[in-house]
PDB file of N, CA and C in Angstrom:
ATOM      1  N   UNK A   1      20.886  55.357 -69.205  1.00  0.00           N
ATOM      2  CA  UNK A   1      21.367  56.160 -70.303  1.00  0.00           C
ATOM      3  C   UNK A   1      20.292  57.178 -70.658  1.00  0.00           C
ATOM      4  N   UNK A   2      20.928  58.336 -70.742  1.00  0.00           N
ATOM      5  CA  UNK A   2      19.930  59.332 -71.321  1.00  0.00           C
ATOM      6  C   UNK A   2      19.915  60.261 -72.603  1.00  0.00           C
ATOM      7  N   UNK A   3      18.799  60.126 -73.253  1.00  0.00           N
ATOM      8  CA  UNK A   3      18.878  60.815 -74.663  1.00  0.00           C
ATOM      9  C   UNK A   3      18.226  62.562 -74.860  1.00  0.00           C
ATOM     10  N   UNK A   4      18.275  62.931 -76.037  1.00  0.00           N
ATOM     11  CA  UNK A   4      17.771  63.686 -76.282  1.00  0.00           C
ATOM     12  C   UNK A   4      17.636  64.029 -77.917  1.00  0.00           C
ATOM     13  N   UNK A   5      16.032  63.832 -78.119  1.00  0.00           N
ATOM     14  CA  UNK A   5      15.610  64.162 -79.323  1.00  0.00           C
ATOM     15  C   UNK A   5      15.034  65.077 -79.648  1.00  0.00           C
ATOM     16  N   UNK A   6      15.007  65.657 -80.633  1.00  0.00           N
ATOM     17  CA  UNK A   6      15.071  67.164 -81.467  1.00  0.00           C
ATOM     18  C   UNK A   6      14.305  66.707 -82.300  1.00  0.00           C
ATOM     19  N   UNK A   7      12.905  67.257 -82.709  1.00  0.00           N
ATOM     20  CA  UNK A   7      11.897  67.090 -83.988  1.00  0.00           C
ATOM     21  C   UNK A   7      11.975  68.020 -84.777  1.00  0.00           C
ATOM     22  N   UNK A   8      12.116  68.692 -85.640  1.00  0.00           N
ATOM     23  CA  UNK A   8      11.327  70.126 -86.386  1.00  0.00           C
ATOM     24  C   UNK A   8      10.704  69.878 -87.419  1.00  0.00           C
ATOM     25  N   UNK A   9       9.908  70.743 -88.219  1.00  0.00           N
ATOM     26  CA  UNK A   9       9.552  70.738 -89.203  1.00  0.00           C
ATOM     27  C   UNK A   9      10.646  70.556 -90.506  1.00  0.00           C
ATOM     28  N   UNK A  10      10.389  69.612 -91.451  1.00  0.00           N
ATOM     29  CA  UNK A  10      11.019  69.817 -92.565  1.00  0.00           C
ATOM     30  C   UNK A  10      11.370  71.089 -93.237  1.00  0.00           C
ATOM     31  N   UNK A  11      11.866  71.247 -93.525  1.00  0.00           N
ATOM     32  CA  UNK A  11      12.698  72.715 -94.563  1.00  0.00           C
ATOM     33  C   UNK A  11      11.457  73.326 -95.719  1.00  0.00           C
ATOM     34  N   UNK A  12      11.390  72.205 -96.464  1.00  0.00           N
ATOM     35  CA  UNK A  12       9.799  71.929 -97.286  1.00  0.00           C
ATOM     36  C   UNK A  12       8.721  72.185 -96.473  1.00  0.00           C
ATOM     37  N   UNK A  13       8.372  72.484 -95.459  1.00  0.00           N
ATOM     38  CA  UNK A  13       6.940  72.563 -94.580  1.00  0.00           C
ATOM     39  C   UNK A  13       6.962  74.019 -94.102  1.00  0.00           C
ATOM     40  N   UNK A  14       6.045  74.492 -94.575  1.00  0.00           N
ATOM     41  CA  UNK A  14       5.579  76.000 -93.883  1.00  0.00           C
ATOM     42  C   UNK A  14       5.543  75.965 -92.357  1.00  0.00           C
ATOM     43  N   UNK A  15       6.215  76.756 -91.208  1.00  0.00           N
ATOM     44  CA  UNK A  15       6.346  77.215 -90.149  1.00  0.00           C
ATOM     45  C   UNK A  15       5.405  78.151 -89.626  1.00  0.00           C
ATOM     46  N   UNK A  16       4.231  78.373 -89.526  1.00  0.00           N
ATOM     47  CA  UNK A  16       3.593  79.064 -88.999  1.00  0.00           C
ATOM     48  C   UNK A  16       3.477  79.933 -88.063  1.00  0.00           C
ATOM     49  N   UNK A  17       3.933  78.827 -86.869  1.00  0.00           N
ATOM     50  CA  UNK A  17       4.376  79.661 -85.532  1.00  0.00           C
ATOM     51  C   UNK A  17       5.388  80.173 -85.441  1.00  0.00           C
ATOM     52  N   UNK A  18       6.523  79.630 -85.982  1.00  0.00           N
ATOM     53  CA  UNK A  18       8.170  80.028 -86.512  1.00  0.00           C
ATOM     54  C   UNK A  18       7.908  81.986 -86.945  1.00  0.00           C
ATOM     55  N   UNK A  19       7.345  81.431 -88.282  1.00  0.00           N
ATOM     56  CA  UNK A  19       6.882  83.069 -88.563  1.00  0.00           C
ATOM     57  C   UNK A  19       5.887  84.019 -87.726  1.00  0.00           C
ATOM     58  N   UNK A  20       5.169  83.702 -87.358  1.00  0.00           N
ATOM     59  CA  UNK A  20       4.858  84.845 -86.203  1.00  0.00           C
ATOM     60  C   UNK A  20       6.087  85.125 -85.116  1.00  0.00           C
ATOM     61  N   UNK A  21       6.561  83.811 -84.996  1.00  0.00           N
ATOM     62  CA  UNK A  21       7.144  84.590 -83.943  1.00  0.00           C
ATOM     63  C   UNK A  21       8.508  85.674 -84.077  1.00  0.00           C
ATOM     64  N   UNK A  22       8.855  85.494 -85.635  1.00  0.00           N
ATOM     65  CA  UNK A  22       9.605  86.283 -86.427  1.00  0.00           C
ATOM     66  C   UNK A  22       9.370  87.587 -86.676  1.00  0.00           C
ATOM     67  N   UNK A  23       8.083  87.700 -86.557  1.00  0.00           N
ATOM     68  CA  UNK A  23       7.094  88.733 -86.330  1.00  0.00           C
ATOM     69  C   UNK A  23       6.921  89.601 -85.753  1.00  0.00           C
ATOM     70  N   UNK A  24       6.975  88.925 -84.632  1.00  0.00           N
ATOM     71  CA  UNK A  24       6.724  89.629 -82.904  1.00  0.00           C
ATOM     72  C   UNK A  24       8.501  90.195 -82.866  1.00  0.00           C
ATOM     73  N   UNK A  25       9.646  89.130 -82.997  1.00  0.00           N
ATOM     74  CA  UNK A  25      10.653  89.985 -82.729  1.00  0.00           C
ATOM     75  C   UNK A  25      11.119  90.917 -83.785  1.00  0.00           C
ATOM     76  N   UNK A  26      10.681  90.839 -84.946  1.00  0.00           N
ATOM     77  CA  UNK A  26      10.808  92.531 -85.462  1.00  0.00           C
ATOM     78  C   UNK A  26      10.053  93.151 -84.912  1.00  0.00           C
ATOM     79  N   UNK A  27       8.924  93.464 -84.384  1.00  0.00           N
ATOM     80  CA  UNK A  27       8.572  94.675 -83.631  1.00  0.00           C
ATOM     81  C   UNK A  27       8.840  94.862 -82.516  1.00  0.00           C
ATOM     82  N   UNK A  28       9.799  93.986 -81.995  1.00  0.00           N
ATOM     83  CA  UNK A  28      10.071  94.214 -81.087  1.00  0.00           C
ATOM     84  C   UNK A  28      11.778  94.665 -80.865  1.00  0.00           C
ATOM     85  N   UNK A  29      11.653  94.724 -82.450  1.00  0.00           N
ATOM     86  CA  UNK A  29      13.827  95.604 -82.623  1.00  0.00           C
ATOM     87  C   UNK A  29      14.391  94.374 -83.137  1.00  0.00           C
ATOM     88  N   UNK A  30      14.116  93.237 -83.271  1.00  0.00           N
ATOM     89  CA  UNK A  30      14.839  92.179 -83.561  1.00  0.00           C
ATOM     90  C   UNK A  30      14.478  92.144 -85.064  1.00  0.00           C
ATOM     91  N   UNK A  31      15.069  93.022 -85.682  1.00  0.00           N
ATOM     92  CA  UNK A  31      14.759  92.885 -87.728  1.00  0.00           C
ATOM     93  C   UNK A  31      15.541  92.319 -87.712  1.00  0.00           C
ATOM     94  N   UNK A  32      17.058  91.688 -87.712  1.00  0.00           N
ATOM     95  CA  UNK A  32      17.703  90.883 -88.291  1.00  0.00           C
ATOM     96  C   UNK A  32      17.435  89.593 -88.130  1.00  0.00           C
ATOM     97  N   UNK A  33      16.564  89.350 -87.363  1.00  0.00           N
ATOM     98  CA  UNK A  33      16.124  87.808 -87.396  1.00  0.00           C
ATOM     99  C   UNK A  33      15.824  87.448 -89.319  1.00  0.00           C
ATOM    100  N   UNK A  34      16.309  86.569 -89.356  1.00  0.00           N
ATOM    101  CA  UNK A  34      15.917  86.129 -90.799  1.00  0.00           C
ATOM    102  C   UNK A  34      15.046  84.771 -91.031  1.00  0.00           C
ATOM    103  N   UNK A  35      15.120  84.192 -90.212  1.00  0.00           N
ATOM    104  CA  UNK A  35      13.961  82.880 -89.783  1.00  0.00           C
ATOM    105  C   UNK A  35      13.852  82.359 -88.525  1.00  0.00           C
ATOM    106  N   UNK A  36      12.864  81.698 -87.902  1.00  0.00           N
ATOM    107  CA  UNK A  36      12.385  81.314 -87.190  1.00  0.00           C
ATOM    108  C   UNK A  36      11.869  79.909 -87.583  1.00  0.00           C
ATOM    109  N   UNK A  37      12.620  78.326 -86.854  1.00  0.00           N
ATOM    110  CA  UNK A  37      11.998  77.341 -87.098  1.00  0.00           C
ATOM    111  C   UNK A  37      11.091  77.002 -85.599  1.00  0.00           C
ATOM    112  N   UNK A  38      10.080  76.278 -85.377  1.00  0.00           N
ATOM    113  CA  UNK A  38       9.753  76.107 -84.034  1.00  0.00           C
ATOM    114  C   UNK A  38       9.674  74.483 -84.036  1.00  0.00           C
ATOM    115  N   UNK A  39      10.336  73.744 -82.847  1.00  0.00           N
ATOM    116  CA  UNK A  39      10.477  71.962 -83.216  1.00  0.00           C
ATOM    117  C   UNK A  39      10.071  71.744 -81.421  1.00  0.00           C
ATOM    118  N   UNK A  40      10.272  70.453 -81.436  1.00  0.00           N
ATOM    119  CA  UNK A  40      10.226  69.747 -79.874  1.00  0.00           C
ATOM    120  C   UNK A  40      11.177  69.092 -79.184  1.00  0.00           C
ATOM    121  N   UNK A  41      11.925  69.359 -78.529  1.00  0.00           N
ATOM    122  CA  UNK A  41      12.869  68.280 -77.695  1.00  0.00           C
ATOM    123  C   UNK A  41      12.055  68.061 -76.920  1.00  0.00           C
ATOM    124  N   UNK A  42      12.786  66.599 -76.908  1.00  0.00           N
ATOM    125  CA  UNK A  42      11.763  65.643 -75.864  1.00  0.00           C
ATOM    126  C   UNK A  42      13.155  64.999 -75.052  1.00  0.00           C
ATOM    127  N   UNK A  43      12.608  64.997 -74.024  1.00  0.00           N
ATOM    128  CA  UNK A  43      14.205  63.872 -72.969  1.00  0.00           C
ATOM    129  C   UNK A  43      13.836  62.418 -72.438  1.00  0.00           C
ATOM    130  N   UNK A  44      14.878  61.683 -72.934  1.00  0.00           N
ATOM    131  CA  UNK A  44      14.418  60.382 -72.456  1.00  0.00           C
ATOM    132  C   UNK A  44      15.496  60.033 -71.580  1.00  0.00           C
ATOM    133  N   UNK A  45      14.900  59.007 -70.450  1.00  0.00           N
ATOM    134  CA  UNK A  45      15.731  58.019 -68.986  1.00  0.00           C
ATOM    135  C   UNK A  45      15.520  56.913 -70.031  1.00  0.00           C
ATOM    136  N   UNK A  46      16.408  56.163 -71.016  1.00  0.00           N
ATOM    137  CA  UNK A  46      16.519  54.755 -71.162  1.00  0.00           C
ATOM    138  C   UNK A  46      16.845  53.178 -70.172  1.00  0.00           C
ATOM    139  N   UNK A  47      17.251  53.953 -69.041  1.00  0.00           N
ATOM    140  CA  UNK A  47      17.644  53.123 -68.424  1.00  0.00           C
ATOM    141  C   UNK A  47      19.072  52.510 -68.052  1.00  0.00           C
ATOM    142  N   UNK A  48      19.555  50.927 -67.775  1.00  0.00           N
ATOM    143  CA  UNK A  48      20.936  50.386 -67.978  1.00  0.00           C
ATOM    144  C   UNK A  48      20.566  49.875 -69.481  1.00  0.00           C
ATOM    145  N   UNK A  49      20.941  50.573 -70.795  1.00  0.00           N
ATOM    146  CA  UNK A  49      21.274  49.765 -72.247  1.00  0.00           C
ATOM    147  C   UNK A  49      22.196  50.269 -72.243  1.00  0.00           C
ATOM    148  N   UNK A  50      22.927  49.688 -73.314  1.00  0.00           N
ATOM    149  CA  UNK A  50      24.108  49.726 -74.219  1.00  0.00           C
ATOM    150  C   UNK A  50      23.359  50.890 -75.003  1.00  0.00           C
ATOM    151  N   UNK A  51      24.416  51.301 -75.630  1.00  0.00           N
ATOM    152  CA  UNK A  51      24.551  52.364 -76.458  1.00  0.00           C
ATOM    153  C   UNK A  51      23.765  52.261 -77.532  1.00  0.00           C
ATOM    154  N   UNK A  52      24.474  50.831 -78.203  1.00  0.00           N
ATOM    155  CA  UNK A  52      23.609  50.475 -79.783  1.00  0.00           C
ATOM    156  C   UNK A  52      22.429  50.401 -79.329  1.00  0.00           C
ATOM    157  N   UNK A  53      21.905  49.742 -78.009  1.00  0.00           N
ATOM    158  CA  UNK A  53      20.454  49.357 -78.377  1.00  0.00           C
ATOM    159  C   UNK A  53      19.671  50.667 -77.723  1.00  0.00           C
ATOM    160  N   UNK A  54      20.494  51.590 -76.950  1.00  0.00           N
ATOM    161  CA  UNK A  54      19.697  52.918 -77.151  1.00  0.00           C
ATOM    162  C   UNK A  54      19.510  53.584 -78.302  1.00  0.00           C
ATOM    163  N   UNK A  55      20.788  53.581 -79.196  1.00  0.00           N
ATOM    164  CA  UNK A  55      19.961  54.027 -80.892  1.00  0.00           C
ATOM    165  C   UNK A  55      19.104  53.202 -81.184  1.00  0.00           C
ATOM    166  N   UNK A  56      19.365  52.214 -81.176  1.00  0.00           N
ATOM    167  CA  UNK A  56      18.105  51.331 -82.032  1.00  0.00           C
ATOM    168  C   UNK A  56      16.712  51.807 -81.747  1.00  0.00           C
ATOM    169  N   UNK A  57      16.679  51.773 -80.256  1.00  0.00           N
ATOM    170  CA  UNK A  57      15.518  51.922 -79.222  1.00  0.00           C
ATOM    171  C   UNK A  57      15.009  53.375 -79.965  1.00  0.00           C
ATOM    172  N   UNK A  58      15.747  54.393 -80.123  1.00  0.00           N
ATOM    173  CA  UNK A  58      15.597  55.884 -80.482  1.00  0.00           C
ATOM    174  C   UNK A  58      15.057  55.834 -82.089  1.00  0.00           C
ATOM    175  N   UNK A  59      15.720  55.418 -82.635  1.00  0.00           N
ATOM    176  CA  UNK A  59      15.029  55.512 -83.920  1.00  0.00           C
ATOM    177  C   UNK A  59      13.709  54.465 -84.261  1.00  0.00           C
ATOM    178  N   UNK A  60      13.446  53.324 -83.520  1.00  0.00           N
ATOM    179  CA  UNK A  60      12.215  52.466 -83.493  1.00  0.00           C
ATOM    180  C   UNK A  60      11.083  53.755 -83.012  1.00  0.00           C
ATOM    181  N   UNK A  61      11.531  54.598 -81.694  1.00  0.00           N
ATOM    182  CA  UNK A  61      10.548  55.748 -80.801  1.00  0.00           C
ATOM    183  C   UNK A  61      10.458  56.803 -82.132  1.00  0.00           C
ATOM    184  N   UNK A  62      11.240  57.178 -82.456  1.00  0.00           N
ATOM    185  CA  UNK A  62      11.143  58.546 -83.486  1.00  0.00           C
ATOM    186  C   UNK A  62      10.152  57.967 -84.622  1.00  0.00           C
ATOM    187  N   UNK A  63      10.402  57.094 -85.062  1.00  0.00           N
ATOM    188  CA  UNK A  63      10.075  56.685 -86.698  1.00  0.00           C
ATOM    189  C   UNK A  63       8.609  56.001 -86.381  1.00  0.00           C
ATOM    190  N   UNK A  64       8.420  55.475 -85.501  1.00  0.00           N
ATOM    191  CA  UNK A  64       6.799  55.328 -84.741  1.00  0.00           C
ATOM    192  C   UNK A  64       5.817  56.214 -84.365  1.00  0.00           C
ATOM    193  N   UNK A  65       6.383  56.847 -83.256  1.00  0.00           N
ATOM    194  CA  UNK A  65       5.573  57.669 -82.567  1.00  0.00           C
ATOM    195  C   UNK A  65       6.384  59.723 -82.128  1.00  0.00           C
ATOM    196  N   UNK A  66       7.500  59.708 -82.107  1.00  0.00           N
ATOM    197  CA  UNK A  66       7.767  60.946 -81.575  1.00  0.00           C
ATOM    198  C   UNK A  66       7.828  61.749 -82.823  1.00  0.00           C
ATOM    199  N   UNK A  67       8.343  61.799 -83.853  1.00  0.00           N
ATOM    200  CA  UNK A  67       7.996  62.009 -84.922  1.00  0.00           C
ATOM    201  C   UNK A  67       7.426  61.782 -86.288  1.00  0.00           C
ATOM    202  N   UNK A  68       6.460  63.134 -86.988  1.00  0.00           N
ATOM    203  CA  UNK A  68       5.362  62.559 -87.737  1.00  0.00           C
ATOM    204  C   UNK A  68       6.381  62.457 -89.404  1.00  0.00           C
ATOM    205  N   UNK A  69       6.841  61.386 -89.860  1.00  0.00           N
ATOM    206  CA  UNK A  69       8.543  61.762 -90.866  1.00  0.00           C
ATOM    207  C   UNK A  69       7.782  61.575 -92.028  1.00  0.00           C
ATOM    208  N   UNK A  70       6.459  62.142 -92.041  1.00  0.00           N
ATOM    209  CA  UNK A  70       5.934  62.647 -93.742  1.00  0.00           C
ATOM    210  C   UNK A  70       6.656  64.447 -93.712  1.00  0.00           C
ATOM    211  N   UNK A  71       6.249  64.869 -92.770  1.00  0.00           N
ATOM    212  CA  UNK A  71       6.762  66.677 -92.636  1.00  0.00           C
ATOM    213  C   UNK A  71       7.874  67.026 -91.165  1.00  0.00           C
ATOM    214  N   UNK A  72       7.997  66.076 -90.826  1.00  0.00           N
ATOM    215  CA  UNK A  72       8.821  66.389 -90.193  1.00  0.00           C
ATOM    216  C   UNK A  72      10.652  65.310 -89.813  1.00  0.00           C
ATOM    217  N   UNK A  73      11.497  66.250 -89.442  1.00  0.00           N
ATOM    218  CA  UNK A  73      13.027  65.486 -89.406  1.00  0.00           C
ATOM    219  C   UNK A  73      13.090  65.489 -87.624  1.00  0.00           C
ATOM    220  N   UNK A  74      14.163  64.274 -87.455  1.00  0.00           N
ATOM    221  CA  UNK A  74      14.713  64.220 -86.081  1.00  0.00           C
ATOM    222  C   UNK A  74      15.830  63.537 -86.144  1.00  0.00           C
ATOM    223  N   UNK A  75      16.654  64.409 -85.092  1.00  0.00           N
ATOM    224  CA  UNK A  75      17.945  63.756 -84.873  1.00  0.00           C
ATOM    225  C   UNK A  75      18.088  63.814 -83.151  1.00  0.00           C
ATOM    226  N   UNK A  76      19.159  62.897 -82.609  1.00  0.00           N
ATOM    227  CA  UNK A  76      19.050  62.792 -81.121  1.00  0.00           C
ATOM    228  C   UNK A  76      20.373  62.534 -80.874  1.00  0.00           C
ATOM    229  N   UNK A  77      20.822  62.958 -79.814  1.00  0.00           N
ATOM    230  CA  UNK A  77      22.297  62.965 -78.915  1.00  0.00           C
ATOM    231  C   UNK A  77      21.631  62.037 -77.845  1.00  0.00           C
ATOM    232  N   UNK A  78      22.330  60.950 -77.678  1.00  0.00           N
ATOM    233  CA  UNK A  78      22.739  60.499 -76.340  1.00  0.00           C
ATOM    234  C   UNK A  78      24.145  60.499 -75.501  1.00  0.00           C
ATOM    235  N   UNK A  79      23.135  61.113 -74.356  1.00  0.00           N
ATOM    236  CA  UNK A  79      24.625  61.468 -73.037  1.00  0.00           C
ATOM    237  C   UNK A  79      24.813  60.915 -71.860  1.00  0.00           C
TER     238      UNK A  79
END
């Protein structure tokens, strides 16, 4: 089974790189950009599990180690 998790910064957390790079595409003609968030997908091979215990498995990985959930959110599709 294979997943895929999505990190970004919280809404509440300043984007740094987000905004530069908001930056770069207005000078580069892209003014209607109105924000820029910048996050991480990460892809996981779970293996033969069941479904439930690939969520389980996914949110034990997120809430541990793939994401830091003082400033940052994640959500994940498995396909």
């Amino acid at each position: 089974m294979k997943a895929k998790v999505y990190v970004t910064l919280k809404k509440s957390i300043a984007d740094p790189q987000g905004t530069a790079i908001q930056n770069a595409l207005g000078k580069l003609g892209y003014s209607n950009v109105e924000e820029v968030r910048i996050g991480k997908l990460i892809e996981l091979d779970l293996g033969d599990v069941s479904e439930g215990e690939a969520e389980a498995q996914l949110v034990k990985m997120c809430e541990g180690l793939l994401a830091n959930t003082v400033i940052e959110e994640y959500k994940y599709e498995i396909i």
